[in-house]
Protein backbone atom coordinates (compact mmCIF):
# COMPACT_ATOMS: atom_id res chain seq x y z
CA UNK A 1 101.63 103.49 111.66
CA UNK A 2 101.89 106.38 113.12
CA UNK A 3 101.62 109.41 110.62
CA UNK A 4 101.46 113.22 112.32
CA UNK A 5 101.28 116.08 109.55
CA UNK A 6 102.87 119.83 110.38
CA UNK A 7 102.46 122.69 108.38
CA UNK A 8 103.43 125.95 110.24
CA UNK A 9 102.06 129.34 109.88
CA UNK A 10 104.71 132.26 108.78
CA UNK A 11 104.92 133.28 112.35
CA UNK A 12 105.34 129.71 113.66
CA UNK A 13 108.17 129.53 112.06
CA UNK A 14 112.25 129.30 113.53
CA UNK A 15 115.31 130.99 112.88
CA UNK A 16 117.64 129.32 115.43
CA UNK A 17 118.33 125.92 117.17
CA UNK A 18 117.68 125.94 120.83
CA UNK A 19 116.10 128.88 122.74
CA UNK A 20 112.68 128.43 121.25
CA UNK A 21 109.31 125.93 122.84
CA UNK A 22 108.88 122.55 121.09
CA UNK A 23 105.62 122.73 118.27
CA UNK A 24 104.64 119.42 118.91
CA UNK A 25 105.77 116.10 120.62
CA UNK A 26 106.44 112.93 119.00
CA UNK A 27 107.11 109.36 119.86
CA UNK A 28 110.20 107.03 118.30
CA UNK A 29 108.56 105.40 115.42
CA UNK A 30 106.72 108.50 114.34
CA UNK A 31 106.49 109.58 110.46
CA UNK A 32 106.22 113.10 110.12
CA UNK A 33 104.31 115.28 107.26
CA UNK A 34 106.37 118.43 106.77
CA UNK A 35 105.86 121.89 105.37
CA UNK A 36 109.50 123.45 104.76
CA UNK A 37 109.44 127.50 103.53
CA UNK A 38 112.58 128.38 101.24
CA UNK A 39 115.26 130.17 102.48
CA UNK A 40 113.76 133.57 101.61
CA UNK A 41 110.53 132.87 103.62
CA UNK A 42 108.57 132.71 100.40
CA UNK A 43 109.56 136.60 99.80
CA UNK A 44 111.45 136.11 96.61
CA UNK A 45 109.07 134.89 94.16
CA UNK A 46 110.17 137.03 90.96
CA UNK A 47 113.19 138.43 89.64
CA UNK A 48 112.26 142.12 90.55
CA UNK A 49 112.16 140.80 94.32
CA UNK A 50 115.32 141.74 96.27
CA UNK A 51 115.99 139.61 99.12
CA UNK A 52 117.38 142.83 100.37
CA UNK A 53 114.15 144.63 99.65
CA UNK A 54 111.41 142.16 100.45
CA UNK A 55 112.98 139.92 103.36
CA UNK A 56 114.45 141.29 106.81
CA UNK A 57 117.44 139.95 108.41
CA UNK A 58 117.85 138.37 110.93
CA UNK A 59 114.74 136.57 109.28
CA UNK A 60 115.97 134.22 106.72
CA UNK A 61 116.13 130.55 106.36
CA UNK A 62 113.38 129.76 108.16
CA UNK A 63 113.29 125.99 109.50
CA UNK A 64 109.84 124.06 110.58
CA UNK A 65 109.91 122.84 114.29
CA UNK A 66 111.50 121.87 116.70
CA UNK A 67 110.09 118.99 117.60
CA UNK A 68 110.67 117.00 121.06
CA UNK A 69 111.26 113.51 120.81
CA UNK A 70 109.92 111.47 123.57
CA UNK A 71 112.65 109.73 125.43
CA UNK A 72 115.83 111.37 124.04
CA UNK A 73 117.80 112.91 126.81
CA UNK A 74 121.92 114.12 126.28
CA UNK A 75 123.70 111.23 125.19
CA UNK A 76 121.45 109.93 122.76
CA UNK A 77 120.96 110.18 119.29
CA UNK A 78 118.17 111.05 117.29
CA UNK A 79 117.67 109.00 113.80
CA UNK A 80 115.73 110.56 111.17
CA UNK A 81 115.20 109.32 107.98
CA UNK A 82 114.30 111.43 104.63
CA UNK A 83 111.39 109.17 103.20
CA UNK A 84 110.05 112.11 100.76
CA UNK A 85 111.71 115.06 99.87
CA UNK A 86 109.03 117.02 97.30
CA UNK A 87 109.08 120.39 95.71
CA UNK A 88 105.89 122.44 97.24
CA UNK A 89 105.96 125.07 94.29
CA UNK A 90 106.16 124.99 90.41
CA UNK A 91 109.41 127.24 90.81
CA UNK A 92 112.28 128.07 93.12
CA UNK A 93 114.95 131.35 93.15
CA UNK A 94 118.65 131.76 93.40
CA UNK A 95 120.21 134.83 93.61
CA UNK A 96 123.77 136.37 94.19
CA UNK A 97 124.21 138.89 96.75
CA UNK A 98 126.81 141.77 98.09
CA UNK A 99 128.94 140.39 100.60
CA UNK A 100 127.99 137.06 100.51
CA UNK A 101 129.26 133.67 98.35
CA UNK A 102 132.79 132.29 97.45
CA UNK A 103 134.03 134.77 95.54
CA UNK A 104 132.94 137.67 96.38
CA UNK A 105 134.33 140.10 99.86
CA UNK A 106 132.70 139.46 102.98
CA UNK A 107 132.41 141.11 105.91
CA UNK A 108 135.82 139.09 107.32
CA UNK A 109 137.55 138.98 103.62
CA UNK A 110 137.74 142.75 103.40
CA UNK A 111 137.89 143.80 99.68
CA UNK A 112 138.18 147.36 98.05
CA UNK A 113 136.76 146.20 94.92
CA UNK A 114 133.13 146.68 94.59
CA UNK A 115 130.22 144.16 95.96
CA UNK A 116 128.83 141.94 93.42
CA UNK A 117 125.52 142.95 91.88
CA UNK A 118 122.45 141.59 93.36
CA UNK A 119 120.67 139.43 91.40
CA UNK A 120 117.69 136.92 91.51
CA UNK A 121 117.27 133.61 89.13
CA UNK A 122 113.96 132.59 89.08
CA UNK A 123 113.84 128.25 87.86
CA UNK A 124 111.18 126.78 86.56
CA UNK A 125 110.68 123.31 88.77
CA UNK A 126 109.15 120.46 86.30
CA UNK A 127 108.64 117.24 88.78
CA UNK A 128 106.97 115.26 86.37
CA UNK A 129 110.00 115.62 84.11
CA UNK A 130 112.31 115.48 87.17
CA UNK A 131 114.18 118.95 85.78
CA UNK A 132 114.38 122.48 87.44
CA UNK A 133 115.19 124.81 83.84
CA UNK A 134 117.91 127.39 84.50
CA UNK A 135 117.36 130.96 82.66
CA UNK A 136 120.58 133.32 82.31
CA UNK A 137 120.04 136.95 83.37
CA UNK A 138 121.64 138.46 80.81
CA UNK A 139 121.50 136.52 77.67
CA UNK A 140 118.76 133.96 76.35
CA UNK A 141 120.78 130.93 77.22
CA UNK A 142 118.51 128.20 78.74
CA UNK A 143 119.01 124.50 79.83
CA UNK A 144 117.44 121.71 82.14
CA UNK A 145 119.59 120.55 85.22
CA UNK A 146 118.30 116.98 86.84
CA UNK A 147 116.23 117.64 89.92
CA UNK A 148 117.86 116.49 93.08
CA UNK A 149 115.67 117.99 96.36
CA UNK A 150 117.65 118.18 99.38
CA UNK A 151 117.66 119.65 102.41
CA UNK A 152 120.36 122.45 103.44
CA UNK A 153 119.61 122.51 107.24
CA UNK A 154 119.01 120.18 109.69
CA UNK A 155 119.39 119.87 113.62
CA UNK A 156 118.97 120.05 117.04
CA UNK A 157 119.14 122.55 119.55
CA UNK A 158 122.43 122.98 121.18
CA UNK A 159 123.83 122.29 124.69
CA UNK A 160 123.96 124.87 127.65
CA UNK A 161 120.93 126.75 126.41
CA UNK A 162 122.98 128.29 123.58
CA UNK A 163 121.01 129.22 120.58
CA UNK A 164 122.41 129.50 116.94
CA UNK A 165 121.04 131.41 113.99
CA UNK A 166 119.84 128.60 111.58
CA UNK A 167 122.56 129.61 108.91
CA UNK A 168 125.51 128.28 111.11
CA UNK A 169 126.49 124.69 110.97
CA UNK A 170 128.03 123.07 113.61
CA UNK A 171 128.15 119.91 115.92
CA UNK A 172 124.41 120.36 116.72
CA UNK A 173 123.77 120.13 112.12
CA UNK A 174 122.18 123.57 111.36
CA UNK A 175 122.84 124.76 107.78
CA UNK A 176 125.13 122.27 106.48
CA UNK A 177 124.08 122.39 103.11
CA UNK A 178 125.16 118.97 101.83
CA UNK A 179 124.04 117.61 98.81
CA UNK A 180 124.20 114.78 100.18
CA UNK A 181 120.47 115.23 102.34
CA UNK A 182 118.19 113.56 99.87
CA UNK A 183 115.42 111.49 100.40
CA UNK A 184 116.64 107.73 101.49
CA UNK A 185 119.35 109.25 103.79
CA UNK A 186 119.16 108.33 107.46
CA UNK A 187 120.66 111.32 109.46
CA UNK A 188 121.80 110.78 113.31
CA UNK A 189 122.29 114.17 115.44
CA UNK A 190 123.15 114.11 119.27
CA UNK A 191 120.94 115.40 121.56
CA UNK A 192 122.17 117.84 123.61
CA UNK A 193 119.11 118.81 125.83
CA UNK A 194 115.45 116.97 126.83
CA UNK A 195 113.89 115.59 123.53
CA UNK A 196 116.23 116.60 121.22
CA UNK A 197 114.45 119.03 119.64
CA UNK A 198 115.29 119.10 116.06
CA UNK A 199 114.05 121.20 113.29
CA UNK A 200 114.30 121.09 109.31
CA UNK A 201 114.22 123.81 106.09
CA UNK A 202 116.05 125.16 103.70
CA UNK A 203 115.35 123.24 100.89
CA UNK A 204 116.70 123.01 97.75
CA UNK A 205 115.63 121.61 94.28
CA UNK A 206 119.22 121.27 93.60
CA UNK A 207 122.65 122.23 94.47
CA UNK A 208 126.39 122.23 93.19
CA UNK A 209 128.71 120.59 96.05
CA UNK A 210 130.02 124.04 97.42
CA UNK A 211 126.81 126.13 97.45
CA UNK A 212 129.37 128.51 95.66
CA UNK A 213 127.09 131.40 94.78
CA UNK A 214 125.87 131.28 98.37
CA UNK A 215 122.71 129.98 97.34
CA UNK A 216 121.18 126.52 96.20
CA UNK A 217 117.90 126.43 94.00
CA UNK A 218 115.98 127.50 97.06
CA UNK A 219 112.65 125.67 97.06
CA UNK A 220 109.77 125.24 99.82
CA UNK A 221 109.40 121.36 99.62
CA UNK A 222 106.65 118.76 101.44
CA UNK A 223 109.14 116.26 103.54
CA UNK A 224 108.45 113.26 104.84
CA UNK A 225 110.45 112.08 107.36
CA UNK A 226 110.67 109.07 110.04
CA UNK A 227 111.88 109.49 113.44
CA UNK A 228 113.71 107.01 115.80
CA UNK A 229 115.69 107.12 119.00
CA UNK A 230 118.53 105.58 119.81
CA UNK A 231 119.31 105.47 123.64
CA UNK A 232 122.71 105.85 125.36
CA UNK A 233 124.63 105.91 122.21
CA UNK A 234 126.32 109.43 121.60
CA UNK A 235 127.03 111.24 118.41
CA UNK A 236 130.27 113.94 118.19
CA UNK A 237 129.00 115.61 114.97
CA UNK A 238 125.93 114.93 112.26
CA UNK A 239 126.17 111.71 110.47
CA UNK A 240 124.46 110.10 107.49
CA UNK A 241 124.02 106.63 106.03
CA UNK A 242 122.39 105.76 103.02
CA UNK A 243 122.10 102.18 101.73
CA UNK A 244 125.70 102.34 100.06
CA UNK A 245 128.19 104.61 102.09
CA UNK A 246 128.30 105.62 105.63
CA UNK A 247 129.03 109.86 105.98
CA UNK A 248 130.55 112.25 108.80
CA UNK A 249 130.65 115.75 108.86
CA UNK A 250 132.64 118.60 109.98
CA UNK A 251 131.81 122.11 110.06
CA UNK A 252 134.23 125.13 110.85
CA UNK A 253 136.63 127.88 109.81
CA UNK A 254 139.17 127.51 107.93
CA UNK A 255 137.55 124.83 105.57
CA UNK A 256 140.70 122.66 106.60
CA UNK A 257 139.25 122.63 110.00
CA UNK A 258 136.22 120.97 108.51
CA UNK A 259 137.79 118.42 106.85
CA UNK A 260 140.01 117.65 109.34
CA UNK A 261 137.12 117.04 111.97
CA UNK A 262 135.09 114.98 109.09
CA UNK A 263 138.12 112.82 108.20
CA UNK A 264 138.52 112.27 112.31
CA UNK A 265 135.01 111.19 112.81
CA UNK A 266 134.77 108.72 109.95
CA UNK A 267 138.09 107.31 110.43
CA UNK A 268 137.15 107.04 114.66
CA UNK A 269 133.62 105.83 113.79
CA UNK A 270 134.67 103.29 111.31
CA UNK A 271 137.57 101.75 113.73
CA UNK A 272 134.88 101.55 116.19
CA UNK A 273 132.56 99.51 114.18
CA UNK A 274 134.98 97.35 113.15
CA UNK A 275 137.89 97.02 115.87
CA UNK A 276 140.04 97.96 113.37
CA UNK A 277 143.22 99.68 115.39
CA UNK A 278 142.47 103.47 114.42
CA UNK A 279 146.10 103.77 112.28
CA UNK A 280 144.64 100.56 109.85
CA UNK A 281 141.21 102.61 109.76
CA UNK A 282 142.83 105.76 108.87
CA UNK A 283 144.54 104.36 106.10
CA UNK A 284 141.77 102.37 104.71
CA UNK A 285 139.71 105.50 104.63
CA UNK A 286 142.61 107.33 103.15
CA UNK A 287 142.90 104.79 100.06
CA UNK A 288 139.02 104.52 99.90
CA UNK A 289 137.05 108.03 100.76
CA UNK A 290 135.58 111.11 99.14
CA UNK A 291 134.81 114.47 100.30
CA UNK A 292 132.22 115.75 99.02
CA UNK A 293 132.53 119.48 99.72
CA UNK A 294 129.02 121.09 101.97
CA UNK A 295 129.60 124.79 101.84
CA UNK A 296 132.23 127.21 101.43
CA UNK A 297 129.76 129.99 102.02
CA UNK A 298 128.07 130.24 105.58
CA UNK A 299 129.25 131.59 109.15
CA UNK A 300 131.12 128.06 109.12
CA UNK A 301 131.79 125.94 106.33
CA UNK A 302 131.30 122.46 106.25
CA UNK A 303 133.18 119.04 104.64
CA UNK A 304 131.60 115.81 104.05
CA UNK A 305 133.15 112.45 104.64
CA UNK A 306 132.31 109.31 102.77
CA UNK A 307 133.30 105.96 102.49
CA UNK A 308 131.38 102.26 101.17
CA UNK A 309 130.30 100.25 103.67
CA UNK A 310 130.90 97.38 101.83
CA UNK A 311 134.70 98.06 102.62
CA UNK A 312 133.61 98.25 106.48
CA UNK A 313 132.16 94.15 105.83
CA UNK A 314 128.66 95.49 106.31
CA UNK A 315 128.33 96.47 110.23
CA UNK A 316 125.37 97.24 111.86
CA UNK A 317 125.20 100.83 112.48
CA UNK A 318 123.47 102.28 115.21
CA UNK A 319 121.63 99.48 115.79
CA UNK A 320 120.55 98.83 112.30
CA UNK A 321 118.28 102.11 112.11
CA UNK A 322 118.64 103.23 108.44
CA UNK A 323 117.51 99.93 107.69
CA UNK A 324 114.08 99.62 110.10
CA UNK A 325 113.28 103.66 109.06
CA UNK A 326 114.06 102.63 105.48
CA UNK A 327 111.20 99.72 105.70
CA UNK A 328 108.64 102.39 107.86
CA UNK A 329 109.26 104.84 104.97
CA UNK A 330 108.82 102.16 102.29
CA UNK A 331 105.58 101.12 103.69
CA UNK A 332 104.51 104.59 104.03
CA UNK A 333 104.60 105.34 100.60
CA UNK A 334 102.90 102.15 99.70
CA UNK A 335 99.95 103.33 101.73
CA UNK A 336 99.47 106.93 100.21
């Protein structure tokens, strides 16, 4: 097996998809040892610490990488598979900000009521327990929440040498912020340029489907992850399989948009795997699906897509990769 650990240095780390060198190069079959920071850099570590005080924008939500995949060229698609997703700290921060969340004013919803206050949460992050315990600000109300560690952003870097700040989603993944990114997902991202290039952060102990607030329980986390390659085979926009349901995404403005383009890419991908004329698969996902909501926060927002494969009759997808990274990550963890 083929096991390569990364942890970067603070200045090692990225703030955008495309326009920055490769770290390190890795072959198809690889299982990576990640260091992720949180969103904040590592900045916010108390409730006295102001993201707007302590962190500097446009330096937020750091990712680790990117890394170039040997082989992948446009019109492939790069697999990667969560094997481990681990809190790195005893305790993670969430805060509120001016000008930033669901329901609040932003800089294009212009309000004349006042910003909301700025104000940092500070969890307590109990693995052995499997809780993160929330604290209220302003009262003595406590209780534990299950911990569920995902990752928020994910991706590639773009086509035509564009680069994107790592808090916009879009077709290349970037700052999604899905729930649905937990360890024993398989993710599959197109590659747009030589060796894909894909990078990973922003993790979170847990989040609400929404990110509401603007921000998750933001957590630095040690991430395992196996990589694979999957030649000539495109992907439109970021998908995900985990043993039960296959997953599309869609990010954009107005969050219609983005769950218009993740209803079109599931119902497209599942006619394709199964012949099925695409009026038959659009009803069958119509009748069967969820949408389990990314964010409603970020420069775009983004809208999940999910159906059972069992109602698909079990197809191989992508050449069975979530199930061959599944086994590499299984045997990984029996040889810690």
């Amino acid at each position: 097996m083929n096991v390569v650990s990364y942890r970067p240095t603070p200045q090692e780390l990225a703030y955008t998809f495309g326009g920055r060198p490769a770290v390190g190069t890795v072959r198809p079959g690889t299982v990576l040892e990640l260091y992720t920071e949180d969103c904040f850099g590592g900045r916010v570590r108390s409730v006295g610490d102001l993201p707007s005080k302590v962190c500097e924008f446009p330096y937020l939500n750091p990712v680790t990488g990117p890394f170039h995949v040997e082989g992948a060229e446009p019109g492939d698609t790069l697999a990667l598979h969560f094997v481990a997703i681990e809190p790195a700290r005893d305790w993670a921060v969430s805060t509120t900000f001016p000008h930033f969340g669901a329901l609040t004013a932003t800089h294009s919803t212009a309000m004349l009521h006042p910003p909301l206050d700025e104000v940092v949460w500070r969890y307590d992050v109990d693995v052995d327990k499997g809780v993160v315990r929330y604290h209220a600000r302003r009262s003595d109300f406590t209780v534990e929440l299950p911990l569920d560690p995902m990752h928020g952003t994910v991706g590639v870097a773009p086509g035509a040498a564009e680069a994107r700040m790592t808090i916009t989603p879009d077709a290349h993944g970037g700052n999604m912020d899905t729930p649905e990114l937990r360890a024993g997902v398989t993710v599959y991202l197109g590659v747009n340029v030589a060796g894909g290039l894909f990078a990973i952060g922003d993790g979170h102990a847990r989040q609400g489907h929404g990110e509401v607030c603007g921000t998750a329980v933001e957590a630095a986390m040690n991430t395992v992850v196996a990589v694979e390659l999957i030649k000539g085979v495109s992907t439109p926009w970021p998908r995900l399989e985990d043993d039960g349901h296959l997953m599309s995404t869609g990010s954009a403005r107005p969050l219609e948009d983005a769950y218009r383009i993740s209803q079109h890419d599931l119902v497209t991908w599942a006619a394709g795997l199964t012949g099925l004329d695409v009026l038959d698969a659009y009803q069958l996902v119509s009748q069967a699906g969820q949408a389990p909501v990314g964010n409603v926060c970020d420069s775009n927002y983004t809208m999940v897509a999910k159906l059972p494969k069992d109602y698909l009759g079990g197809p191989a997808v992508y050449e069975s990769a979530h199930d061959r990274l599944r086994a590499l990550g299984r045997r990984y963890l029996s040889e810690r």
